[in-house]
PDB file of N, CA and C in Angstrom:
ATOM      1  N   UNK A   1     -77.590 -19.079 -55.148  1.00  0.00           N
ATOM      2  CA  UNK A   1     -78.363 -19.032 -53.928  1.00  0.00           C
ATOM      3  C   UNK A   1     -79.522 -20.015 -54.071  1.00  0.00           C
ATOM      4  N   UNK A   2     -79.710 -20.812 -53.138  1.00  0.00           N
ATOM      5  CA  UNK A   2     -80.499 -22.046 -53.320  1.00  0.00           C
ATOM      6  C   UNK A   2     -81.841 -21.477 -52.572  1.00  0.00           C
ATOM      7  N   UNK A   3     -81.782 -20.660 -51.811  1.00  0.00           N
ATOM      8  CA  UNK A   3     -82.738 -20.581 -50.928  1.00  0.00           C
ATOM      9  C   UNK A   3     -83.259 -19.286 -51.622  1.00  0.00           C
ATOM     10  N   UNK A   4     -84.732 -18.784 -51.378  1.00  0.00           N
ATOM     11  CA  UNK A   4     -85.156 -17.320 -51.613  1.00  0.00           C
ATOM     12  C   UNK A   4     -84.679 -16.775 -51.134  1.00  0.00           C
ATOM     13  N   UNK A   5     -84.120 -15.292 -51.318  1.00  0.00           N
ATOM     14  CA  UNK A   5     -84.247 -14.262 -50.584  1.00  0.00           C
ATOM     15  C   UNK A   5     -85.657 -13.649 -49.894  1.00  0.00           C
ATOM     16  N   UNK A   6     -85.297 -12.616 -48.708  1.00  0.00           N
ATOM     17  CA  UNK A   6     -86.293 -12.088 -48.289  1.00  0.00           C
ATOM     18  C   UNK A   6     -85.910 -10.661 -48.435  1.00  0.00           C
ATOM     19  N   UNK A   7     -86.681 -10.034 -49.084  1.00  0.00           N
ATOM     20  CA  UNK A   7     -86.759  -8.509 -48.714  1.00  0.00           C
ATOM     21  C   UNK A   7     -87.720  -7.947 -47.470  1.00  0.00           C
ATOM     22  N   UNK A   8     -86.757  -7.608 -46.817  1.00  0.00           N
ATOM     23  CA  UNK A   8     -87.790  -6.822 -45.617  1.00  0.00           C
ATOM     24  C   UNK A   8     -88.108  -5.666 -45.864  1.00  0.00           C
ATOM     25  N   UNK A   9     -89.306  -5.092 -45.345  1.00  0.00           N
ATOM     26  CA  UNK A   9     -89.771  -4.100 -45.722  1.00  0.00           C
ATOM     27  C   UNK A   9     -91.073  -3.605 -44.881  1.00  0.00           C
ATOM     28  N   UNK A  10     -92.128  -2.347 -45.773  1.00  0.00           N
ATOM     29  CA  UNK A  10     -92.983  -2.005 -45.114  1.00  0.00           C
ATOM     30  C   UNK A  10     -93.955  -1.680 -46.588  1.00  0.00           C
ATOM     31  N   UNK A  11     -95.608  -1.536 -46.521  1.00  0.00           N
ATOM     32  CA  UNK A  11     -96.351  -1.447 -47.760  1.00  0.00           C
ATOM     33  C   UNK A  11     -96.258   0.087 -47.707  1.00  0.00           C
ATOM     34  N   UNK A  12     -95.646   0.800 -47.106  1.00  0.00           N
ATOM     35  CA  UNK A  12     -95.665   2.716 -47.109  1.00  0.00           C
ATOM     36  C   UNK A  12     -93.993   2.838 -47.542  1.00  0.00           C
ATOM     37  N   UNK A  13     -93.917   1.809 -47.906  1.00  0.00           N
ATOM     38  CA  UNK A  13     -92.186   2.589 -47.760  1.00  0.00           C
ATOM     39  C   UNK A  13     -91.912   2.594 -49.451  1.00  0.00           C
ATOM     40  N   UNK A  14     -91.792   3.927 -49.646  1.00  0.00           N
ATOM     41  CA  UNK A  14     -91.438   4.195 -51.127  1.00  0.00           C
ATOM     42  C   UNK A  14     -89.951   3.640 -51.817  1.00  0.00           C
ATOM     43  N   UNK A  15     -88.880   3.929 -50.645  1.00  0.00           N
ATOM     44  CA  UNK A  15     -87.996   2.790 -50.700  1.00  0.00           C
ATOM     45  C   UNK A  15     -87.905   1.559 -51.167  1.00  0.00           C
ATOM     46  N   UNK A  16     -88.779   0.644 -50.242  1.00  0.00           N
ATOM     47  CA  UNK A  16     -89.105  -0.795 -50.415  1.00  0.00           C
ATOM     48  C   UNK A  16     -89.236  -1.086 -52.009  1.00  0.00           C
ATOM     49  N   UNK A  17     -90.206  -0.137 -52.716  1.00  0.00           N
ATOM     50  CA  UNK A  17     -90.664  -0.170 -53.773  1.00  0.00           C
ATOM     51  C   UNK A  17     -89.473   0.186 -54.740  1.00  0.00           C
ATOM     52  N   UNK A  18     -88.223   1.090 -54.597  1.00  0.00           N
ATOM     53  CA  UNK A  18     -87.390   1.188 -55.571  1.00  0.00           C
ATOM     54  C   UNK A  18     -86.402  -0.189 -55.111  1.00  0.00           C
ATOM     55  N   UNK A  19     -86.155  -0.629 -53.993  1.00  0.00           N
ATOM     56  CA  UNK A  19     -85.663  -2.123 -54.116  1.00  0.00           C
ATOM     57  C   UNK A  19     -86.316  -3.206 -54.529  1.00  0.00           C
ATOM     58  N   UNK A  20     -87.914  -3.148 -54.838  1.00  0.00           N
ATOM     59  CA  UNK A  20     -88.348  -4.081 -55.510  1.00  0.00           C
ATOM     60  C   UNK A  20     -88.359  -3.818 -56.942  1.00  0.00           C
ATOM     61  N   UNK A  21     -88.183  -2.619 -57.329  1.00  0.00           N
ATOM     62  CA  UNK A  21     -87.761  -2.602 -59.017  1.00  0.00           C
ATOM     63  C   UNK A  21     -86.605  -2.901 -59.548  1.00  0.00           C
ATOM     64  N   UNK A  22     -85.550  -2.483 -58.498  1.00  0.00           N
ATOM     65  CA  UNK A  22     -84.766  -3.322 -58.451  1.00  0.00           C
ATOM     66  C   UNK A  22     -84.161  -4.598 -58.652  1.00  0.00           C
ATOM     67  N   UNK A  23     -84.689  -5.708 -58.104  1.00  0.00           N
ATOM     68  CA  UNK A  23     -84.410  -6.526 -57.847  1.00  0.00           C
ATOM     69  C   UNK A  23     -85.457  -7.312 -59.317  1.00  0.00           C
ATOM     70  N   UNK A  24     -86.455  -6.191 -59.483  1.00  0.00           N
ATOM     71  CA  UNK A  24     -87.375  -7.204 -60.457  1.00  0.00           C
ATOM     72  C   UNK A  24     -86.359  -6.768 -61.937  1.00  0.00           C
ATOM     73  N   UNK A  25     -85.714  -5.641 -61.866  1.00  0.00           N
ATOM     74  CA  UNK A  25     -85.050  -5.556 -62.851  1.00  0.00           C
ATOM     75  C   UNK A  25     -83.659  -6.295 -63.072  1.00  0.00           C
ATOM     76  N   UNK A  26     -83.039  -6.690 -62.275  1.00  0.00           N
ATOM     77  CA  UNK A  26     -82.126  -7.618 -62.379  1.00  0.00           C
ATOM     78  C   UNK A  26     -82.330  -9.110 -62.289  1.00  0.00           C
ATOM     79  N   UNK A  27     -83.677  -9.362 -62.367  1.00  0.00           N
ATOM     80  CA  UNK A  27     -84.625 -10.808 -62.313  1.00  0.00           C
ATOM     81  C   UNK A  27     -83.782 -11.627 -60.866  1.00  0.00           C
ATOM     82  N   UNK A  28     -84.186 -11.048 -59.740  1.00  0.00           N
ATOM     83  CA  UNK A  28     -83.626 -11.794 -58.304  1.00  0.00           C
ATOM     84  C   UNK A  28     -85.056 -12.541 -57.727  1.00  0.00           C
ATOM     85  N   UNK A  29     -85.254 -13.616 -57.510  1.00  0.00           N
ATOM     86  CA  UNK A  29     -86.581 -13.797 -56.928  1.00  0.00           C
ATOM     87  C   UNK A  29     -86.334 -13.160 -55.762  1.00  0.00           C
ATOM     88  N   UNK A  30     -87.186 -13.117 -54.928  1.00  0.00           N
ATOM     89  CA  UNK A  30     -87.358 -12.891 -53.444  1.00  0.00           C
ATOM     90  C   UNK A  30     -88.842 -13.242 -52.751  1.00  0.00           C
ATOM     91  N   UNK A  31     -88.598 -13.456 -51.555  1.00  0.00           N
ATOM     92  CA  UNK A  31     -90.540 -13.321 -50.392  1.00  0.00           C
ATOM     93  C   UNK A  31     -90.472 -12.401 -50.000  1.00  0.00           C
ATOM     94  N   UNK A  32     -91.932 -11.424 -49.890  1.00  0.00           N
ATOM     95  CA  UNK A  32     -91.411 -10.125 -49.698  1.00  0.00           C
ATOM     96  C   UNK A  32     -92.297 -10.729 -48.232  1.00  0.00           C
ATOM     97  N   UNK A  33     -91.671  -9.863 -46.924  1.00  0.00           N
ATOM     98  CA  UNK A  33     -91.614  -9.755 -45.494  1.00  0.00           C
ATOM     99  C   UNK A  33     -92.291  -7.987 -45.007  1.00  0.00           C
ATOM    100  N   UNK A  34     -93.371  -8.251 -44.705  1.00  0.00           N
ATOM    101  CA  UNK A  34     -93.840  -6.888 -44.685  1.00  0.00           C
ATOM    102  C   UNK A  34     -93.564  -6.882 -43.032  1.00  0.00           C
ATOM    103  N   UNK A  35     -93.206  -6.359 -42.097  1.00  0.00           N
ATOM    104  CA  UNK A  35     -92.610  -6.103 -40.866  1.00  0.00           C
ATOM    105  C   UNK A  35     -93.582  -5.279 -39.782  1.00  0.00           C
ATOM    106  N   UNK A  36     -94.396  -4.431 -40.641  1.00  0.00           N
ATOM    107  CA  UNK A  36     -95.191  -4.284 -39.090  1.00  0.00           C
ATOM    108  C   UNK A  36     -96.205  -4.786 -38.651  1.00  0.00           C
ATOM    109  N   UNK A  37     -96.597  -6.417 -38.893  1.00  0.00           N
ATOM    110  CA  UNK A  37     -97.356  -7.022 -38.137  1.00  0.00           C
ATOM    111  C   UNK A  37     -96.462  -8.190 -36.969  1.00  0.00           C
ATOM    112  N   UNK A  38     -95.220  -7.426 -37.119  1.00  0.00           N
ATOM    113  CA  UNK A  38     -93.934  -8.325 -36.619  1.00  0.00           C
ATOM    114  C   UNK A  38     -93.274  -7.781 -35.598  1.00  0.00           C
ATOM    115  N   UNK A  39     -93.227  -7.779 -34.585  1.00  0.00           N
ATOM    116  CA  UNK A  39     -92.950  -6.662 -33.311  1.00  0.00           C
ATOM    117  C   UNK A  39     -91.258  -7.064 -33.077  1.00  0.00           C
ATOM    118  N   UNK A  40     -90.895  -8.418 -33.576  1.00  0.00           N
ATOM    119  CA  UNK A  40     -89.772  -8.921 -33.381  1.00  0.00           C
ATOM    120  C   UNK A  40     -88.948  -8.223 -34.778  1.00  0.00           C
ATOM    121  N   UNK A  41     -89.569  -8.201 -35.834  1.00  0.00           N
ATOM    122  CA  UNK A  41     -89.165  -7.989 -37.167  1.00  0.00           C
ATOM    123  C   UNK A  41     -88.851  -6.105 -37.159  1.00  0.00           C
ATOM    124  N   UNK A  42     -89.936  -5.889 -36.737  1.00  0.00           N
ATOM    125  CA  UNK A  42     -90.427  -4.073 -36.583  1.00  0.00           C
ATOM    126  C   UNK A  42     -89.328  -3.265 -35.584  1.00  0.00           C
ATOM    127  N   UNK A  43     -88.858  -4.111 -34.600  1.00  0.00           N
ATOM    128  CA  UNK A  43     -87.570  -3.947 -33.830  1.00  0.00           C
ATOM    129  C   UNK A  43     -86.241  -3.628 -34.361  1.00  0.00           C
ATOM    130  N   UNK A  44     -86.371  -4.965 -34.964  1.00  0.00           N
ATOM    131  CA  UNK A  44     -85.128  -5.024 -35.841  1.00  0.00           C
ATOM    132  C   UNK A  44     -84.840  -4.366 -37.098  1.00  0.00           C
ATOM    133  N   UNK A  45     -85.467  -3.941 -37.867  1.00  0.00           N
ATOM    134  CA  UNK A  45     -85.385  -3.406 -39.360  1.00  0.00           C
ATOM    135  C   UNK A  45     -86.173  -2.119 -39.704  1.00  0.00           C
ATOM    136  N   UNK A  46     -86.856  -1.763 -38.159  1.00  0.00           N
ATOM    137  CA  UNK A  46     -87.463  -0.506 -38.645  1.00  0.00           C
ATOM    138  C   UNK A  46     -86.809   1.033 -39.586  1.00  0.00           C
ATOM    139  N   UNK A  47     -85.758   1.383 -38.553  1.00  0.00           N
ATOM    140  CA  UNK A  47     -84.499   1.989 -38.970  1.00  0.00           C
ATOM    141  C   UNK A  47     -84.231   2.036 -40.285  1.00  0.00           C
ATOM    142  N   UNK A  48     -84.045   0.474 -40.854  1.00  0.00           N
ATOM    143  CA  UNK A  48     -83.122   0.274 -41.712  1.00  0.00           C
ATOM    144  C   UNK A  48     -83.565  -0.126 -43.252  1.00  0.00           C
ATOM    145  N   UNK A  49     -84.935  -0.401 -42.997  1.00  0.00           N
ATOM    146  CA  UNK A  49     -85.611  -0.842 -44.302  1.00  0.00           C
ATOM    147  C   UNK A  49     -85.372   0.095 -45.738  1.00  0.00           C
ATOM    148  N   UNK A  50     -85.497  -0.334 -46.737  1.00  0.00           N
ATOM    149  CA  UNK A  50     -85.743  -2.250 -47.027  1.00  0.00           C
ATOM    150  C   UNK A  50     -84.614  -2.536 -46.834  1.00  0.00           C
ATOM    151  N   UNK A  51     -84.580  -4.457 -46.178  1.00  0.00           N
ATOM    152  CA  UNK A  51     -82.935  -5.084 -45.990  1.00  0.00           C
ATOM    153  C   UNK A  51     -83.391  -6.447 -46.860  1.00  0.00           C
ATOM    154  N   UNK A  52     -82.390  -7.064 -47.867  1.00  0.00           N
ATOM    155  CA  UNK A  52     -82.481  -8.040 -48.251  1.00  0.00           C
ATOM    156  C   UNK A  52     -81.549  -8.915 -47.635  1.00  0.00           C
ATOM    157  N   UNK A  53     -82.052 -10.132 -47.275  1.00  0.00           N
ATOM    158  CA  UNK A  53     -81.794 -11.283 -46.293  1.00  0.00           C
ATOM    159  C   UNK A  53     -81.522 -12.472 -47.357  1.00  0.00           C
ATOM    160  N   UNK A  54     -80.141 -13.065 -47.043  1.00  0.00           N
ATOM    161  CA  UNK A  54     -80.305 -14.137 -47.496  1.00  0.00           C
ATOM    162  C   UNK A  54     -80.029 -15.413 -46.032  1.00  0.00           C
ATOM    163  N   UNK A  55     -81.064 -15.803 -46.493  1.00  0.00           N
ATOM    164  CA  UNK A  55     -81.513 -17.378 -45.030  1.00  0.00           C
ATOM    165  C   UNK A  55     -80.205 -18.456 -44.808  1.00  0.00           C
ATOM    166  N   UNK A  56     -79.940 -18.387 -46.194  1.00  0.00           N
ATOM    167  CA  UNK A  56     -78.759 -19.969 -45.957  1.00  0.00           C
ATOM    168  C   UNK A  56     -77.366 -18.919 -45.324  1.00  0.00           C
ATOM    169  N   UNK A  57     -77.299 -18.216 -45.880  1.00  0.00           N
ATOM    170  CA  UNK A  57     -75.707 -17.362 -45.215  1.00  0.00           C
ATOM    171  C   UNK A  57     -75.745 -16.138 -43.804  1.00  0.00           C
ATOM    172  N   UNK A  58     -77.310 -16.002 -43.773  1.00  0.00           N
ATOM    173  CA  UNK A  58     -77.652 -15.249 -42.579  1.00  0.00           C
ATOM    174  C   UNK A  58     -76.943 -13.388 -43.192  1.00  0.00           C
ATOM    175  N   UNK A  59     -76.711 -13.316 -44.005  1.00  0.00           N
ATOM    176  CA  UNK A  59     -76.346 -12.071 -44.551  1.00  0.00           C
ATOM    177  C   UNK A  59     -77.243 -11.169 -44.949  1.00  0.00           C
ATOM    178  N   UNK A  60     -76.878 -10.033 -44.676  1.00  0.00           N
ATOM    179  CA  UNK A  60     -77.980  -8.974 -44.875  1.00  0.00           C
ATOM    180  C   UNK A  60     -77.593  -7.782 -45.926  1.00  0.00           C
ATOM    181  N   UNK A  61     -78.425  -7.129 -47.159  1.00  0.00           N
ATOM    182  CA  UNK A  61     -78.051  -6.266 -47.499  1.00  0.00           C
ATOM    183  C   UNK A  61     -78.839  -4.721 -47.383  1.00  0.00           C
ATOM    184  N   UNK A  62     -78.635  -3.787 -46.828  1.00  0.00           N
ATOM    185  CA  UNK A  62     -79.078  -2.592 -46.548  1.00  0.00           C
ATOM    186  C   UNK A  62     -79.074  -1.272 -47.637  1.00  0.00           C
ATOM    187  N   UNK A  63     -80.391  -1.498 -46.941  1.00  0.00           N
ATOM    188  CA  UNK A  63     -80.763   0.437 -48.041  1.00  0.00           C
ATOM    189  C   UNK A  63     -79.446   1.543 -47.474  1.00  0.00           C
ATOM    190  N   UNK A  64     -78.873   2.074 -48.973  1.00  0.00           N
ATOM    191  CA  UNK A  64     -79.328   1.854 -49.539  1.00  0.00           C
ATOM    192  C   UNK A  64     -77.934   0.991 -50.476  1.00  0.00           C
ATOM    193  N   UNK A  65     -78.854   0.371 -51.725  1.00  0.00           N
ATOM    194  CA  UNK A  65     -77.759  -0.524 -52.654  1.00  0.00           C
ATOM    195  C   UNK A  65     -78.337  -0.350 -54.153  1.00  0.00           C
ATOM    196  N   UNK A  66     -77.251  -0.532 -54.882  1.00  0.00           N
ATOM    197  CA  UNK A  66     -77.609  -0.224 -56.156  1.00  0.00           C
ATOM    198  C   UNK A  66     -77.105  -1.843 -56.942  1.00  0.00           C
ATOM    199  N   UNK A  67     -77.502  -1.451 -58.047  1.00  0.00           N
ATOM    200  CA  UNK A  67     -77.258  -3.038 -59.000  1.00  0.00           C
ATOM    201  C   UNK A  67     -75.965  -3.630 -58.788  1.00  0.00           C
ATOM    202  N   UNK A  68     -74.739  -2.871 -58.286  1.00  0.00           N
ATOM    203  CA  UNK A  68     -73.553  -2.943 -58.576  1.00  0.00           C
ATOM    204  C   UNK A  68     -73.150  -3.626 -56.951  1.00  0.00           C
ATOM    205  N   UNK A  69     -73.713  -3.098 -56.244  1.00  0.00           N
ATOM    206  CA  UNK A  69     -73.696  -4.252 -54.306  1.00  0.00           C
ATOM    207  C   UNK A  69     -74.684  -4.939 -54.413  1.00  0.00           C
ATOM    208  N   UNK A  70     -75.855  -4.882 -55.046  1.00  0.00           N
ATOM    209  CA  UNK A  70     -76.445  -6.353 -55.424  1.00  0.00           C
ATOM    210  C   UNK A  70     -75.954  -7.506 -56.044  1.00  0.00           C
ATOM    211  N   UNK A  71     -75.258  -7.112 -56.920  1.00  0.00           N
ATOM    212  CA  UNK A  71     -74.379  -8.166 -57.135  1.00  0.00           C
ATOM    213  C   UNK A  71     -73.528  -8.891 -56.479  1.00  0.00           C
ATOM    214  N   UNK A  72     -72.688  -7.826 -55.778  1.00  0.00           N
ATOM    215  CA  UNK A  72     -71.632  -8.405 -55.254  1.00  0.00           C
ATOM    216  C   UNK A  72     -72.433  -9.259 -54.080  1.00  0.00           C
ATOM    217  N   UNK A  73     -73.673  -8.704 -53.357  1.00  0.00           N
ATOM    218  CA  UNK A  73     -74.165  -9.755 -52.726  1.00  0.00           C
ATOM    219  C   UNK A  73     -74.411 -10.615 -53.223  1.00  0.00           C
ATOM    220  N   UNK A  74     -75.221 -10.739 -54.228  1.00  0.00           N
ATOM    221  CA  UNK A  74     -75.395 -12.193 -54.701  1.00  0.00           C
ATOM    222  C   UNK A  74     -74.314 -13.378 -54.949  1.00  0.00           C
ATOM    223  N   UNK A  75     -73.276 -12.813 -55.320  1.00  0.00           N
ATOM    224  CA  UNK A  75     -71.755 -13.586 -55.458  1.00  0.00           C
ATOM    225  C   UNK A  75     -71.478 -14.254 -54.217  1.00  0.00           C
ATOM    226  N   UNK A  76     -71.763 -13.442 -52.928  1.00  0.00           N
ATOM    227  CA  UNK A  76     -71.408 -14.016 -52.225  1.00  0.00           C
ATOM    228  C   UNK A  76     -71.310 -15.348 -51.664  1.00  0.00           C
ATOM    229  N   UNK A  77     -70.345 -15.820 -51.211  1.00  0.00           N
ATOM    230  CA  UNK A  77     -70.447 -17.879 -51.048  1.00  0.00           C
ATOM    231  C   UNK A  77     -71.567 -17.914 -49.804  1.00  0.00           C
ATOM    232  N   UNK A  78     -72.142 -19.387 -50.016  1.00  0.00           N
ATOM    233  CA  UNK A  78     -73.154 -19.088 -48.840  1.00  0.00           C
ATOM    234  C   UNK A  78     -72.588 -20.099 -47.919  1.00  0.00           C
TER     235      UNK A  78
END
């Protein structure tokens, strides 16, 4: 993956925080996207947070995922 990922998310969401240990434990960079100063973003992902986004393939991965669909996202061709 050439591009960062984005994790979407929220700073209350205890969630968010086990996908960012996550992701820090399998060493994934990411930008983290905090969503409710985002009315367009807050629309879209409220529901569903945290979602990791990848930009070049437009693919999304949803709470919840463990190391084992992180991967397979990451494999994915972009």
């Amino acid at each position: 993956m050439t591009e960062p990922l984005i994790l979407y998310g929220t700073s209350a969401c205890h969630l968010c925080d086990q996908a960012k240990d996550l992701l820090a434990e399998a060493s994934v960079a990411y930008a983290w996207a905090d969503i409710a100063g985002d009315n367009a973003l807050l629309e879209r992902y409220s529901l569903r947070i945290p979602v990791l986004f990848c930009p070049s393939s437009g693919q999304e991965l949803g709470w919840p995922f463990d190391r084992s669909s992180l991967e397979k996202f990451l494999e994915t061709p972009e």
